[in-house]
C-alpha atoms as a PDB file:
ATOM      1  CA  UNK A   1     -20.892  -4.024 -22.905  1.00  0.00           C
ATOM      2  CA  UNK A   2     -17.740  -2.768 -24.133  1.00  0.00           C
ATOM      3  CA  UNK A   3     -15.730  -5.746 -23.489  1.00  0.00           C
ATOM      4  CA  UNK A   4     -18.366  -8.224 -24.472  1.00  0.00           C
ATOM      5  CA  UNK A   5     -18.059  -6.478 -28.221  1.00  0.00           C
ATOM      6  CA  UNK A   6     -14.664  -6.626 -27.902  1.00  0.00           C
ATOM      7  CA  UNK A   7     -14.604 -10.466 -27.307  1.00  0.00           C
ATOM      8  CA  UNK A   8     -17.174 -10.584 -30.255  1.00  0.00           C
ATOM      9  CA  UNK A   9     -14.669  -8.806 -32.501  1.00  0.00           C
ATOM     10  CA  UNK A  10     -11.500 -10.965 -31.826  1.00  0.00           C
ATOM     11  CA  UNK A  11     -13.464 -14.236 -32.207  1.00  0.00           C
ATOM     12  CA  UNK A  12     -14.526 -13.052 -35.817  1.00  0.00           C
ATOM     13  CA  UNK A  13     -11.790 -11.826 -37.703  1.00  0.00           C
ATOM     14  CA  UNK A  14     -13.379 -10.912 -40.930  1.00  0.00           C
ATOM     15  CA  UNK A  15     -15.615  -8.510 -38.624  1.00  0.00           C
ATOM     16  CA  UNK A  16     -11.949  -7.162 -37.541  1.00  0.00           C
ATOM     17  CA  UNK A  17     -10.843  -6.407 -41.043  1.00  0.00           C
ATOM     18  CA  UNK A  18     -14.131  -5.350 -41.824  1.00  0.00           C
ATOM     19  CA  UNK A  19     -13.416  -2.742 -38.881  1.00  0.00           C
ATOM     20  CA  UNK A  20      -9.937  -2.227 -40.060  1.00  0.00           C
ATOM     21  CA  UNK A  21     -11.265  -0.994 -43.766  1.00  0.00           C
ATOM     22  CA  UNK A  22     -13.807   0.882 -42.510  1.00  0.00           C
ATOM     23  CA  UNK A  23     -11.649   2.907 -39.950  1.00  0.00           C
ATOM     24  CA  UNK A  24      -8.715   3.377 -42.680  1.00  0.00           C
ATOM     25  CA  UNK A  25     -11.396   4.421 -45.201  1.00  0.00           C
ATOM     26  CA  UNK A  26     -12.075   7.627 -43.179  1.00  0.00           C
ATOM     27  CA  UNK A  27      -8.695   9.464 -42.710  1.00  0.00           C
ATOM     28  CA  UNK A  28     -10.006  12.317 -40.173  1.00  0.00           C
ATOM     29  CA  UNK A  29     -11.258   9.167 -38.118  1.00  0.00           C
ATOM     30  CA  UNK A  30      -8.229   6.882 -38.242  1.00  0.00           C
ATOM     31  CA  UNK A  31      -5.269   9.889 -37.778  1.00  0.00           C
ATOM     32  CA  UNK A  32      -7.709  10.601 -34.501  1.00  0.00           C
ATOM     33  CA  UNK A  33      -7.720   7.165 -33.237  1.00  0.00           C
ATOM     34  CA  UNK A  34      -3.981   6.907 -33.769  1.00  0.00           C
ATOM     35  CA  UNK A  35      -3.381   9.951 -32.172  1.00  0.00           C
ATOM     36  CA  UNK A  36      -5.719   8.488 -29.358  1.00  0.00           C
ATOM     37  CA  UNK A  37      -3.790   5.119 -28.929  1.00  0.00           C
ATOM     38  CA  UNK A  38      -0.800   7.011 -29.317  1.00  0.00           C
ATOM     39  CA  UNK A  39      -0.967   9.473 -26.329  1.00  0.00           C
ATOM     40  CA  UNK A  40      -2.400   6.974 -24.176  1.00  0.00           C
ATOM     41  CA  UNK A  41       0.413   4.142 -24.872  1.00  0.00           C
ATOM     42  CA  UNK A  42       3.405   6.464 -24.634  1.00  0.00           C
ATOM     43  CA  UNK A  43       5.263   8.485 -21.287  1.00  0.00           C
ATOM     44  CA  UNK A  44       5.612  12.125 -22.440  1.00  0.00           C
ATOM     45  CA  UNK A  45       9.114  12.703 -24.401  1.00  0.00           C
ATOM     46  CA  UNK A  46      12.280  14.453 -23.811  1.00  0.00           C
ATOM     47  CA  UNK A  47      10.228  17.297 -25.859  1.00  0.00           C
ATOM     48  CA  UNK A  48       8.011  18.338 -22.782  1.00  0.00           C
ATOM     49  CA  UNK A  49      10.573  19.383 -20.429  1.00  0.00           C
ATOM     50  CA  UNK A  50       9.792  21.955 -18.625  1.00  0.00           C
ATOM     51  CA  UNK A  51      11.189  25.140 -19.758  1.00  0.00           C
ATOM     52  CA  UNK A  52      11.692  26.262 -16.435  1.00  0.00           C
ATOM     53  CA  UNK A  53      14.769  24.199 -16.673  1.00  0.00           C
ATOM     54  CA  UNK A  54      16.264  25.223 -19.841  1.00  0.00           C
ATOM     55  CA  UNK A  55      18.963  27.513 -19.946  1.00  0.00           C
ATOM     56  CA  UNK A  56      17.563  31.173 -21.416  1.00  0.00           C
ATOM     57  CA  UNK A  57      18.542  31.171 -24.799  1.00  0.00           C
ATOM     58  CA  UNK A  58      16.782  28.132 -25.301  1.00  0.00           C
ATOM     59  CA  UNK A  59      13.649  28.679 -24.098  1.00  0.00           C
ATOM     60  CA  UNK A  60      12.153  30.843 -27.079  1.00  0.00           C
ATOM     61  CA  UNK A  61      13.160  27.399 -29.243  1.00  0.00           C
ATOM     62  CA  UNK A  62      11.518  25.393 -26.913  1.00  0.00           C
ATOM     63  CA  UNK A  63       8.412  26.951 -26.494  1.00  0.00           C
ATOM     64  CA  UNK A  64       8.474  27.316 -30.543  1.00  0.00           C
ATOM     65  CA  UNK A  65       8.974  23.835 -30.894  1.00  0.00           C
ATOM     66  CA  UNK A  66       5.971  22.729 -28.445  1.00  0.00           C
ATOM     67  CA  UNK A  67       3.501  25.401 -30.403  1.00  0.00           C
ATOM     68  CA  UNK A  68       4.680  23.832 -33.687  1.00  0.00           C
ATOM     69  CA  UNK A  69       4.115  20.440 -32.941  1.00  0.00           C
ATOM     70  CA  UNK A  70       0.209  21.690 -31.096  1.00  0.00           C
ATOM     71  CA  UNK A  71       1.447  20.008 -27.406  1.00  0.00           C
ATOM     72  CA  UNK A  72      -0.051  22.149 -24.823  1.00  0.00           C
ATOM     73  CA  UNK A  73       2.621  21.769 -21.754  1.00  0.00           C
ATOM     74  CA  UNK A  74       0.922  23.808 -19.379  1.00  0.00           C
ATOM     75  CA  UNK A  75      -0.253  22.322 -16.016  1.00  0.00           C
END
């Protein structure tokens, strides 16, 4: 079902910019998609390193950093 809209989509492009306006019209909608595609296109970065590796002092800047920027690094 899924792919068959899909298919529908890309062989009608004003229905894709249709989509496009739509999505961008609704900012709480399109930062969550983005966020979506995001996460699930990209390998964790160099930010979520375990902080059992750190050395001590910068741990406490670490952990700051990962609560600022809302990633949740527990396992």
């Amino acid at each position: 079902m899924l792919l068959a809209l899909k298919k529908f989509v890309i062989r009608h492009p004003s229905i894709k910019r249709w989509l496009g306006r739509a999505i961008t019209s609704m900012p709480t909608l399109d930062l969550w998609l983005r966020n979506r595609i995001t996460v699930s296109l990209y390998t964790p970065s160099a930010l979520q390193v375990d902080a059992r590796h750190l050395p001590e002092e910068a741990r406490p800047i670490q952990e700051a950093l990962m609560a600022r920027l809302n990633i949740d690094d527990t396992p």
